[in-house]
N, C-alpha and C. Protein backbone atom coordinates (compact mmCIF):
# COMPACT_ATOMS: atom_id res chain seq x y z
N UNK A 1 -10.31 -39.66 -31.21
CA UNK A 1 -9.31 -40.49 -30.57
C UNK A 1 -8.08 -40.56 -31.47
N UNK A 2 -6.79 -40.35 -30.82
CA UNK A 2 -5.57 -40.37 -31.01
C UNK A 2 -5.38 -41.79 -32.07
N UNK A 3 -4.70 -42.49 -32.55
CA UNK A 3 -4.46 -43.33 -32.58
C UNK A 3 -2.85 -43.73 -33.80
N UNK A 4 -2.10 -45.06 -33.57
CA UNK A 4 -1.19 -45.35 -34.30
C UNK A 4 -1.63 -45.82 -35.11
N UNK A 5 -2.81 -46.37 -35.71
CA UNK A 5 -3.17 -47.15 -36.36
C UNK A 5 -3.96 -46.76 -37.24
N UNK A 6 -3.22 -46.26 -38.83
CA UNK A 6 -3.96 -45.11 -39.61
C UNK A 6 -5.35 -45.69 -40.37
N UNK A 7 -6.23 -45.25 -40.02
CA UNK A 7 -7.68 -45.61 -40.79
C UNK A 7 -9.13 -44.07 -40.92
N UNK A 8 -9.87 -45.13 -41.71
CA UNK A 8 -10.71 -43.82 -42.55
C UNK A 8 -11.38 -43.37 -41.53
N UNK A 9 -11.42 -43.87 -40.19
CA UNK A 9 -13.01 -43.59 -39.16
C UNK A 9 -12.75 -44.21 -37.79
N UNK A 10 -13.41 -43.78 -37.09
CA UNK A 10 -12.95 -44.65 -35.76
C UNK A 10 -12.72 -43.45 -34.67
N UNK A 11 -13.48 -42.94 -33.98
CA UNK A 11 -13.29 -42.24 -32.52
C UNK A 11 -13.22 -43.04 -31.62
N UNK A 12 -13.62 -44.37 -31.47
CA UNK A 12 -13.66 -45.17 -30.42
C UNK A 12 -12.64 -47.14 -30.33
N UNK A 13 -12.02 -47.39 -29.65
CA UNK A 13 -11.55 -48.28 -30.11
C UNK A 13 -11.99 -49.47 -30.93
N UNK A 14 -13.44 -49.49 -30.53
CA UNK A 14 -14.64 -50.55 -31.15
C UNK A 14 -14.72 -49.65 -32.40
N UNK A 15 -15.31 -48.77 -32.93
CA UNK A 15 -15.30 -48.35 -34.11
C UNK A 15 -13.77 -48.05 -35.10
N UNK A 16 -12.38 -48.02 -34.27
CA UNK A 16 -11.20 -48.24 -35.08
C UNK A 16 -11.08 -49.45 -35.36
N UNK A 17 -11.29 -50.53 -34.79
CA UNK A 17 -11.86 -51.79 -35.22
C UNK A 17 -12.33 -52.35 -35.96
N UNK A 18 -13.68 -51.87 -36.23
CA UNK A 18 -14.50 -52.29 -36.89
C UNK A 18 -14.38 -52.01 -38.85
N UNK A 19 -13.35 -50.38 -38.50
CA UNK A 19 -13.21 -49.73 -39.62
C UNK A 19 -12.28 -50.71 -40.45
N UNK A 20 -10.94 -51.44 -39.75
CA UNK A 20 -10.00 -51.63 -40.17
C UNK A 20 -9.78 -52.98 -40.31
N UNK A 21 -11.27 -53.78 -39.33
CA UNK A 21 -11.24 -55.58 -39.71
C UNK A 21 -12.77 -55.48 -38.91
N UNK A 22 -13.43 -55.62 -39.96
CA UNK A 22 -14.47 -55.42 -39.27
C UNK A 22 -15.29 -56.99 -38.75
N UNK A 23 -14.63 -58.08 -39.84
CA UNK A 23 -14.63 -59.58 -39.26
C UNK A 23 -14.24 -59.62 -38.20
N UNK A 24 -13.25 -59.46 -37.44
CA UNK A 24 -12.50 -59.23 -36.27
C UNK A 24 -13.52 -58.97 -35.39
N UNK A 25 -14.08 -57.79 -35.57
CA UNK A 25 -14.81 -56.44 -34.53
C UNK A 25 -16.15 -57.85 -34.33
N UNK A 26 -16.82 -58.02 -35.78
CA UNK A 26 -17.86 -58.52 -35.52
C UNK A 26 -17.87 -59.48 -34.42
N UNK A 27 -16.88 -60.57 -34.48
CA UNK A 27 -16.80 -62.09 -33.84
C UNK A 27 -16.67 -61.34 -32.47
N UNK A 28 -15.91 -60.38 -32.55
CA UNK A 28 -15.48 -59.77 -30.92
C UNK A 28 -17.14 -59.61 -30.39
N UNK A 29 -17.36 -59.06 -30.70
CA UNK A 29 -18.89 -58.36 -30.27
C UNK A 29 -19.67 -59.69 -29.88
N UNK A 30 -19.49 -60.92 -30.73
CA UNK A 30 -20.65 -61.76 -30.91
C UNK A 30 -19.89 -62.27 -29.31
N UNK A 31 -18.79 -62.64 -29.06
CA UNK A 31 -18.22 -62.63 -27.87
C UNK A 31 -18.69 -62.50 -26.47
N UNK A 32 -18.42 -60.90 -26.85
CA UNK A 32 -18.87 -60.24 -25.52
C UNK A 32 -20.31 -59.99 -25.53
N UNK A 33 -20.97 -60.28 -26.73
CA UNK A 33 -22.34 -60.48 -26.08
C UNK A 33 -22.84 -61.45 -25.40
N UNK A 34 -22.19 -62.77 -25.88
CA UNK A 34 -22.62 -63.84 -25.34
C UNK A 34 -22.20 -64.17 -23.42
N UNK A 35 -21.07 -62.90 -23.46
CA UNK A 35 -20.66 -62.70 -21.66
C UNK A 35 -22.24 -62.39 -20.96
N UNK A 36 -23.04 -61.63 -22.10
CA UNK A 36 -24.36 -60.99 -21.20
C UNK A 36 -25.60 -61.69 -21.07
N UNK A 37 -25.41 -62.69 -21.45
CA UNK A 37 -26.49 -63.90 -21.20
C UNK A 37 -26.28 -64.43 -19.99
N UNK A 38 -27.50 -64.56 -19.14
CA UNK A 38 -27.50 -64.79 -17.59
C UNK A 38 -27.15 -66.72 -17.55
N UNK A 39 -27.08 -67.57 -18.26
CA UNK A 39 -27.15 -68.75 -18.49
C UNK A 39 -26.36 -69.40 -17.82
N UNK A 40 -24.88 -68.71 -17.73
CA UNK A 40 -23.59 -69.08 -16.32
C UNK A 40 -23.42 -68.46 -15.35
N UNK A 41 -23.17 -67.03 -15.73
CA UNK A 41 -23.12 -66.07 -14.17
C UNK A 41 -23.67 -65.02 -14.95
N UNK A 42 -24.35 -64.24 -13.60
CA UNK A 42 -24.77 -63.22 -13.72
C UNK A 42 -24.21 -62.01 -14.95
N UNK A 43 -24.98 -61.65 -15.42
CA UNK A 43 -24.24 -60.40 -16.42
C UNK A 43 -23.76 -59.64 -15.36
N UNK A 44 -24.46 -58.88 -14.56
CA UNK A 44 -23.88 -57.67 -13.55
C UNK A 44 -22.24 -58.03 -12.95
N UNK A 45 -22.49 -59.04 -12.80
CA UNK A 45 -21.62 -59.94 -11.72
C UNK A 45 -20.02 -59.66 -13.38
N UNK A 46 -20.23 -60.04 -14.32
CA UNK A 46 -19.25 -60.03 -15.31
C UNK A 46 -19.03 -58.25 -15.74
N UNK A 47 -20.28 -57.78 -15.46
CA UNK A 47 -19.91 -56.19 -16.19
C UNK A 47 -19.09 -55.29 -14.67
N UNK A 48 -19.18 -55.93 -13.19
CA UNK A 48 -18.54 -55.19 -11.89
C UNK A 48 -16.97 -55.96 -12.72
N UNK A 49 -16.65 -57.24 -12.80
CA UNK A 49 -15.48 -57.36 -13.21
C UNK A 49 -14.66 -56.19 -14.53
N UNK A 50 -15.90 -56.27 -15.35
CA UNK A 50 -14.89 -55.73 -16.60
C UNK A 50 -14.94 -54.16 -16.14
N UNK A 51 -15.84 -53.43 -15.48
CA UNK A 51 -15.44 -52.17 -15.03
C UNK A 51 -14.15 -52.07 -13.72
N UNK A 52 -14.04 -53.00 -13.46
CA UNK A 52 -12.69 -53.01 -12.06
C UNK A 52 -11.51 -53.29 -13.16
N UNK A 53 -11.24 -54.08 -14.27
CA UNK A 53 -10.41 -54.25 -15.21
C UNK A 53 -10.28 -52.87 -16.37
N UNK A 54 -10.97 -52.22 -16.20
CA UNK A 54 -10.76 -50.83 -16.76
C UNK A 54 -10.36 -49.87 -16.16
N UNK A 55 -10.72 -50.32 -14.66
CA UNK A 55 -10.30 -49.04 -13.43
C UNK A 55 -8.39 -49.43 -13.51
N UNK A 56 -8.40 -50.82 -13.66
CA UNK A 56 -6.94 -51.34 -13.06
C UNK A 56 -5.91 -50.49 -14.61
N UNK A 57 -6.36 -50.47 -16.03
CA UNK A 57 -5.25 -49.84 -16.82
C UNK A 57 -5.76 -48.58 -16.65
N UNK A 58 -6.66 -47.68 -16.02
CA UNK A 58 -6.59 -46.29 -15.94
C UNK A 58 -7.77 -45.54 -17.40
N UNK A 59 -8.30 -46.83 -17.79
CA UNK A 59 -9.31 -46.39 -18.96
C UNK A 59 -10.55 -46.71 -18.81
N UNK A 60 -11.29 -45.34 -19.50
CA UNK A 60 -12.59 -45.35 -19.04
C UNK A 60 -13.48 -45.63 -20.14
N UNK A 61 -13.71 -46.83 -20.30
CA UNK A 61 -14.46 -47.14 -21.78
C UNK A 61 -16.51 -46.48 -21.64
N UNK A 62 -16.78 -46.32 -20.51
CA UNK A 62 -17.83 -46.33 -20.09
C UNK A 62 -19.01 -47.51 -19.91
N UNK A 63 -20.02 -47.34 -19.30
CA UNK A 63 -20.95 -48.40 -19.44
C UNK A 63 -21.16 -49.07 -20.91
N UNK A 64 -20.77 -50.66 -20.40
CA UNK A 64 -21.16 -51.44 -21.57
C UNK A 64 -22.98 -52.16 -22.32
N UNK A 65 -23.26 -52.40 -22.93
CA UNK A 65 -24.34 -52.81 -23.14
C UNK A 65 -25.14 -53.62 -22.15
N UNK A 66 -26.17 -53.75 -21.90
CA UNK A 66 -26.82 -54.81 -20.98
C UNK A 66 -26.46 -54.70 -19.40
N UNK A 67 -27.07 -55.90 -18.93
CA UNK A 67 -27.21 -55.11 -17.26
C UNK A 67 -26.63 -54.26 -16.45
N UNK A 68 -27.11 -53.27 -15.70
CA UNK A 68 -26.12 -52.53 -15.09
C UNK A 68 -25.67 -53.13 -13.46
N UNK A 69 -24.60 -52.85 -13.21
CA UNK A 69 -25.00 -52.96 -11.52
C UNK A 69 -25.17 -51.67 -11.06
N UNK A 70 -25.73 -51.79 -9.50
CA UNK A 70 -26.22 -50.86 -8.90
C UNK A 70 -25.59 -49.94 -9.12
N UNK A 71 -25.86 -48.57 -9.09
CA UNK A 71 -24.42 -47.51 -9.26
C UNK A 71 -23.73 -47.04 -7.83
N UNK A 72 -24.68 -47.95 -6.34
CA UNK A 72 -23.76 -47.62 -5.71
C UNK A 72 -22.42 -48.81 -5.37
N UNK A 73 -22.65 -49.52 -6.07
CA UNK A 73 -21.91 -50.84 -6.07
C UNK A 73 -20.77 -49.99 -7.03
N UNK A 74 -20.82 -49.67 -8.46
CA UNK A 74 -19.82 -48.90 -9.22
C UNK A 74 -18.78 -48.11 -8.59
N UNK A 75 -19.52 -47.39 -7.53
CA UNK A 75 -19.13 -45.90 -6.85
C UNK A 75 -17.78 -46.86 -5.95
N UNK A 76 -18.37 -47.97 -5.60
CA UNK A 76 -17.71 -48.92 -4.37
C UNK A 76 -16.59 -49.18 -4.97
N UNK A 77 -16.44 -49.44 -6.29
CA UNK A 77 -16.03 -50.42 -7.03
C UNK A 77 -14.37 -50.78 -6.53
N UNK A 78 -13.19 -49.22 -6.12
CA UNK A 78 -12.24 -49.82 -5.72
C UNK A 78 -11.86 -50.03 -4.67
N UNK A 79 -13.23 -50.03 -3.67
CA UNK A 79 -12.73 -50.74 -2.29
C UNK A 79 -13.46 -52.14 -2.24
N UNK A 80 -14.34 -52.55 -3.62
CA UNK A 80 -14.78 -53.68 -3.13
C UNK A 80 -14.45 -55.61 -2.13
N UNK A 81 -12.81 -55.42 -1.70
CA UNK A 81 -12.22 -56.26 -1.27
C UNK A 81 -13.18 -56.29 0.63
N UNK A 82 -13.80 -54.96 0.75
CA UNK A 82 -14.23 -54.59 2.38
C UNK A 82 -15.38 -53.81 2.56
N UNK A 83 -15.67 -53.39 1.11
CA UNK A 83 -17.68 -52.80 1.20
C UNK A 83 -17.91 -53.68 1.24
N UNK A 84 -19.21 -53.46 2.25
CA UNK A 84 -20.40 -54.23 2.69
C UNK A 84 -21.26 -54.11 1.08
N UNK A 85 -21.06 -53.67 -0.05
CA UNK A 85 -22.10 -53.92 -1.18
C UNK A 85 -21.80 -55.28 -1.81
N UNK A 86 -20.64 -55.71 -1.21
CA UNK A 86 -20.43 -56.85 -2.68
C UNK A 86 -20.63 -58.28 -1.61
N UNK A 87 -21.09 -59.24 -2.21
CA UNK A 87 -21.82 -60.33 -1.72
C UNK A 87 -20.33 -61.27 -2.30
N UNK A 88 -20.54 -62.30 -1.44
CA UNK A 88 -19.21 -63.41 -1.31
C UNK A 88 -18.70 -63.43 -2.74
N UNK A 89 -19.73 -63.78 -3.86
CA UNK A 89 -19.63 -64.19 -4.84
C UNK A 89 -18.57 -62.99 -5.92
N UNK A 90 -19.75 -61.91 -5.43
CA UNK A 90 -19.03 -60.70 -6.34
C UNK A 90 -17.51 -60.56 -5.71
N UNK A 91 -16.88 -61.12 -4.59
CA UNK A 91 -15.43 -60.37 -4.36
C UNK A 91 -15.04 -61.45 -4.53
N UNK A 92 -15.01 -62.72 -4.94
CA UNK A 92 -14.57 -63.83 -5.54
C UNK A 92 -14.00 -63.43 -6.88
N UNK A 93 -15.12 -63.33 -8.00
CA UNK A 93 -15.20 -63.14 -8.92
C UNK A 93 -14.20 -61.38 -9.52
N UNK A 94 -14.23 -60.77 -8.38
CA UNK A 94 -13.39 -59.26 -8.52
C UNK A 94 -12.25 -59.45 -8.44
N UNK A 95 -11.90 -60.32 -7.24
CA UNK A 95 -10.29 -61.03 -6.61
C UNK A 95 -9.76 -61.70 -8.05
N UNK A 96 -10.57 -62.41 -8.37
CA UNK A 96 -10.04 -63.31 -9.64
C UNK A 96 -9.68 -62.12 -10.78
N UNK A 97 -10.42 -61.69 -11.06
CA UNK A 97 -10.46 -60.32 -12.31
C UNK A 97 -8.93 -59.29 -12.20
N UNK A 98 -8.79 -59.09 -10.58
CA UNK A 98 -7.57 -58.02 -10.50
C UNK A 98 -6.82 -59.10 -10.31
N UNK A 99 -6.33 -60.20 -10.00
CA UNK A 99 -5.58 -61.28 -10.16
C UNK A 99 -4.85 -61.84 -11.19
N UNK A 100 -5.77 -61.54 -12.26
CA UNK A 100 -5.37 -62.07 -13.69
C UNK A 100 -4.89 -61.28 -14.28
N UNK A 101 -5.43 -59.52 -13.73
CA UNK A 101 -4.58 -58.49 -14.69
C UNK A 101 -3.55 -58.01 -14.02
N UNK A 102 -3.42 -57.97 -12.53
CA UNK A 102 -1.90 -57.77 -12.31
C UNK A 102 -0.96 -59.05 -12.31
N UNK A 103 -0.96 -59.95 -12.56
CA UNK A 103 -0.49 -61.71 -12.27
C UNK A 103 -0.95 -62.74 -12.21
N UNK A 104 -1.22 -63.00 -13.75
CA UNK A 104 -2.12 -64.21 -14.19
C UNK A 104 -1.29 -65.52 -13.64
N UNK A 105 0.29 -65.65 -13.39
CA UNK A 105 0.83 -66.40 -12.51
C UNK A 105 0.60 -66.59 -11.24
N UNK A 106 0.31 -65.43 -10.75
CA UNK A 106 -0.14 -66.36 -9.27
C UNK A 106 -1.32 -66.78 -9.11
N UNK A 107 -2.27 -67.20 -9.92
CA UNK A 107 -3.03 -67.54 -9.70
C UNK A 107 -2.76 -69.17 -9.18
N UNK A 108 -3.58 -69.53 -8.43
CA UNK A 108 -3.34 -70.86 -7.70
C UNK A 108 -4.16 -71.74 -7.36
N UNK A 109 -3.65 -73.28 -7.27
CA UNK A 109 -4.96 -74.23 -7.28
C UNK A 109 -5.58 -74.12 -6.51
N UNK A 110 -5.33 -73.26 -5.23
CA UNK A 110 -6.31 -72.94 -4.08
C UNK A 110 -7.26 -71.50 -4.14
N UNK A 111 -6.39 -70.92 -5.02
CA UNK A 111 -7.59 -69.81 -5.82
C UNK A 111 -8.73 -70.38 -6.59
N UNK A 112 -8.09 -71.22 -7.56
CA UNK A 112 -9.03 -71.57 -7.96
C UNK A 112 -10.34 -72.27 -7.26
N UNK A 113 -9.71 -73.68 -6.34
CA UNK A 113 -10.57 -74.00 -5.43
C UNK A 113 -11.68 -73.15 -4.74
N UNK A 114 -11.00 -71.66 -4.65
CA UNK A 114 -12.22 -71.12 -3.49
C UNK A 114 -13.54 -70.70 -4.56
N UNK A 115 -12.77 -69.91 -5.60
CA UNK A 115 -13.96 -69.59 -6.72
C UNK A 115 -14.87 -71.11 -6.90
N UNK A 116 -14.02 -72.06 -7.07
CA UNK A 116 -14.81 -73.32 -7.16
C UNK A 116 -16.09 -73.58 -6.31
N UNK A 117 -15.93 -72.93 -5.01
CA UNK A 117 -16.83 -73.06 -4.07
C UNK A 117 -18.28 -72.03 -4.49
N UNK A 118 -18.28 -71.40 -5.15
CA UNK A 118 -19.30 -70.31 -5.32
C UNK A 118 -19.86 -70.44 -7.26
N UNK A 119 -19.09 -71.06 -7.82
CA UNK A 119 -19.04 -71.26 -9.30
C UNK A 119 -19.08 -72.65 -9.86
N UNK A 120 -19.93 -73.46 -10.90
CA UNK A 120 -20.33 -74.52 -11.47
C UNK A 120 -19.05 -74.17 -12.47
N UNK A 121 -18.44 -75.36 -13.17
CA UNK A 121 -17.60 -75.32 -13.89
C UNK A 121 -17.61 -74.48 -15.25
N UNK A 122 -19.40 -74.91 -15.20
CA UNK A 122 -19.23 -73.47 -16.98
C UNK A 122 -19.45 -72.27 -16.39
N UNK A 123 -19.81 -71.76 -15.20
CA UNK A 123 -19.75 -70.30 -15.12
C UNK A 123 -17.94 -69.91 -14.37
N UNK A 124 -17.23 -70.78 -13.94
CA UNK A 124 -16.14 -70.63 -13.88
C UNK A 124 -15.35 -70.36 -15.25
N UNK A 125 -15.49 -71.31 -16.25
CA UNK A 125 -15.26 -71.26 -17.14
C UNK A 125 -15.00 -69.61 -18.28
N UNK A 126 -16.68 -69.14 -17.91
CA UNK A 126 -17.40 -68.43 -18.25
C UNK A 126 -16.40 -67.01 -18.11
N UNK A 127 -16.16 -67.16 -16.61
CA UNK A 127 -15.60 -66.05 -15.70
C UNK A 127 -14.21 -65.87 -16.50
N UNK A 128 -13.78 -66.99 -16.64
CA UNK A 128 -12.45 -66.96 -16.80
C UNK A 128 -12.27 -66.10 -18.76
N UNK A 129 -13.10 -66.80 -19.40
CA UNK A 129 -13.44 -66.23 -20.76
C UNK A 129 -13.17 -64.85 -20.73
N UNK A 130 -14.17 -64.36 -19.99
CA UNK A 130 -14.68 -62.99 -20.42
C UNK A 130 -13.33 -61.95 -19.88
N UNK A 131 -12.68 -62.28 -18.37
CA UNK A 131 -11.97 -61.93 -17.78
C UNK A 131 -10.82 -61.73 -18.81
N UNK A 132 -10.50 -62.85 -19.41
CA UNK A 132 -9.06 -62.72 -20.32
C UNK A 132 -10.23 -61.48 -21.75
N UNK A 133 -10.56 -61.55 -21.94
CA UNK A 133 -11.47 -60.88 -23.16
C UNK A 133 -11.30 -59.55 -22.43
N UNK A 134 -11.86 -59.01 -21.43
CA UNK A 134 -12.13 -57.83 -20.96
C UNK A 134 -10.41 -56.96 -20.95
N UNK A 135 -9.73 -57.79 -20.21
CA UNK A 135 -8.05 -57.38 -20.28
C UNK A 135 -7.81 -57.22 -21.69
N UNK A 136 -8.01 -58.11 -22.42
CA UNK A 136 -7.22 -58.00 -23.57
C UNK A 136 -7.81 -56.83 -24.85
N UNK A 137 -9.45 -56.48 -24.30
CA UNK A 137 -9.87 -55.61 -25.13
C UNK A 137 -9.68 -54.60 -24.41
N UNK A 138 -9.56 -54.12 -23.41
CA UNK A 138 -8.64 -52.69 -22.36
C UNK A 138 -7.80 -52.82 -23.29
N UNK A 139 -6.64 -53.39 -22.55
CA UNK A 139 -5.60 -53.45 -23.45
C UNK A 139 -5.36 -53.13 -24.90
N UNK A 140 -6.10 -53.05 -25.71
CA UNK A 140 -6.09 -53.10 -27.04
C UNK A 140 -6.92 -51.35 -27.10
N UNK A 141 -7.69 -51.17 -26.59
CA UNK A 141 -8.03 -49.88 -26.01
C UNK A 141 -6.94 -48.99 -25.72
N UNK A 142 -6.33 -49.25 -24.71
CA UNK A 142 -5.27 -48.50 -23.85
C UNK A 142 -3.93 -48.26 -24.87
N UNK A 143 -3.87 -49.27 -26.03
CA UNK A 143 -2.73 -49.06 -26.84
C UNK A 143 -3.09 -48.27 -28.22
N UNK A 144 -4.02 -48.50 -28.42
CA UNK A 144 -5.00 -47.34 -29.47
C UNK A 144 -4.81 -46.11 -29.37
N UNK A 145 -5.09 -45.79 -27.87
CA UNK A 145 -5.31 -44.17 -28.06
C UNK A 145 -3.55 -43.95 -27.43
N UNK A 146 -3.00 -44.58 -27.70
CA UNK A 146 -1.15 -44.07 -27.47
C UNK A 146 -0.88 -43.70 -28.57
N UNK A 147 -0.57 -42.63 -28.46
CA UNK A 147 0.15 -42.12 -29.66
C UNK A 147 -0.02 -40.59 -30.04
C-alpha cells in the first residue's frame, strides 16, 4: 500500500497504524471490538452498516472480524433501501449509516424518532458510535492509500 505517511511497515491501513502509534491502533481495535458484542445491536446488523460505509467512499477493506451477514444480504447490499433481504430494522439502521456519510446535517428529529422506534437508547447510541467510527476509519483508510 501506497501511502503519505512515511513508516517502517504497514501494507494495510490497520497495520500503518499500528506501526506509527500503535497506542492509537490498540484503543481503536479495543473500539471496534466492543461494536461486535451482541449486548446492544446485533453485530451483523453493525458489520451490513460498516460494509455499505465502505461501498459509499469506494474502498474495499474486506470482511471484518466476527459475525458475518448472509452473503446474499452483502451481494444486496446497494439496493438494500427495496430488497426483500433486509428486515425493517436493517434499512433503518443502513438509512442512518448512508445518512451520516453523505450528510450528517440532515439528519433529523424525525429520523431520529423512526430509528427510535426499532432501537433502545444504548443500541441507538451504539449505532450511532460505531457509524461515526466506521466513516472515520474509511476515511482514514481512503486517505492512506492517496498518494
Amino acid at each position: 500500500m501506497a501511502s503519505w505517511l512515511p513508516t517502517a511497515g504497514g501494507d494495510t491501513p490497520e497495520r500503518l497504524l499500528a506501526a506509527v502509534a500503535p497506542t492509537v491502533a490498540a484503543r481503536l481495535g479495543a473500539l471496534t471490538d466492543g461494536f461486535r458484542q451482541p449486548d446492544a445491536l446485533e453485530p451483523a446488523v453493525l458489520e451490513l452498516c460498516r460494509r455499505r460505509i465502505t461501498m459509499l467512499h469506494r474502498y474495499d477493506p474486506g470482511p471484518a472480524p466476527g459475525p458475518e451477514p448472509p452473503a446474499a444480504q452483502c451481494a444486496a447490499l446497494s439496493a438494500w433501501p427495496t430488497s426483500p433481504l433486509f428486515t425493517t430494522l436493517e434499512r433503518a439502521c443502513l438509512g442512518f449509516a448512508e445518512q451520516f456519510v453523505l450528510d450528517p446535517h440532515g439528519m433529523t428529529d424525525a429520523a431520529f424518532a423512526e430509528l427510535g422506534r426499532y432501537l433502545e437508547p444504548r443500541a441507538l447510541a451504539t449505532l450511532a458510535l460505531a457509524v461515526a467510527t466506521f466513516d472515520a476509519t474509511t476515511r482514514f483508510a481512503v486517505a492512506m492509500a492517496a498518494g
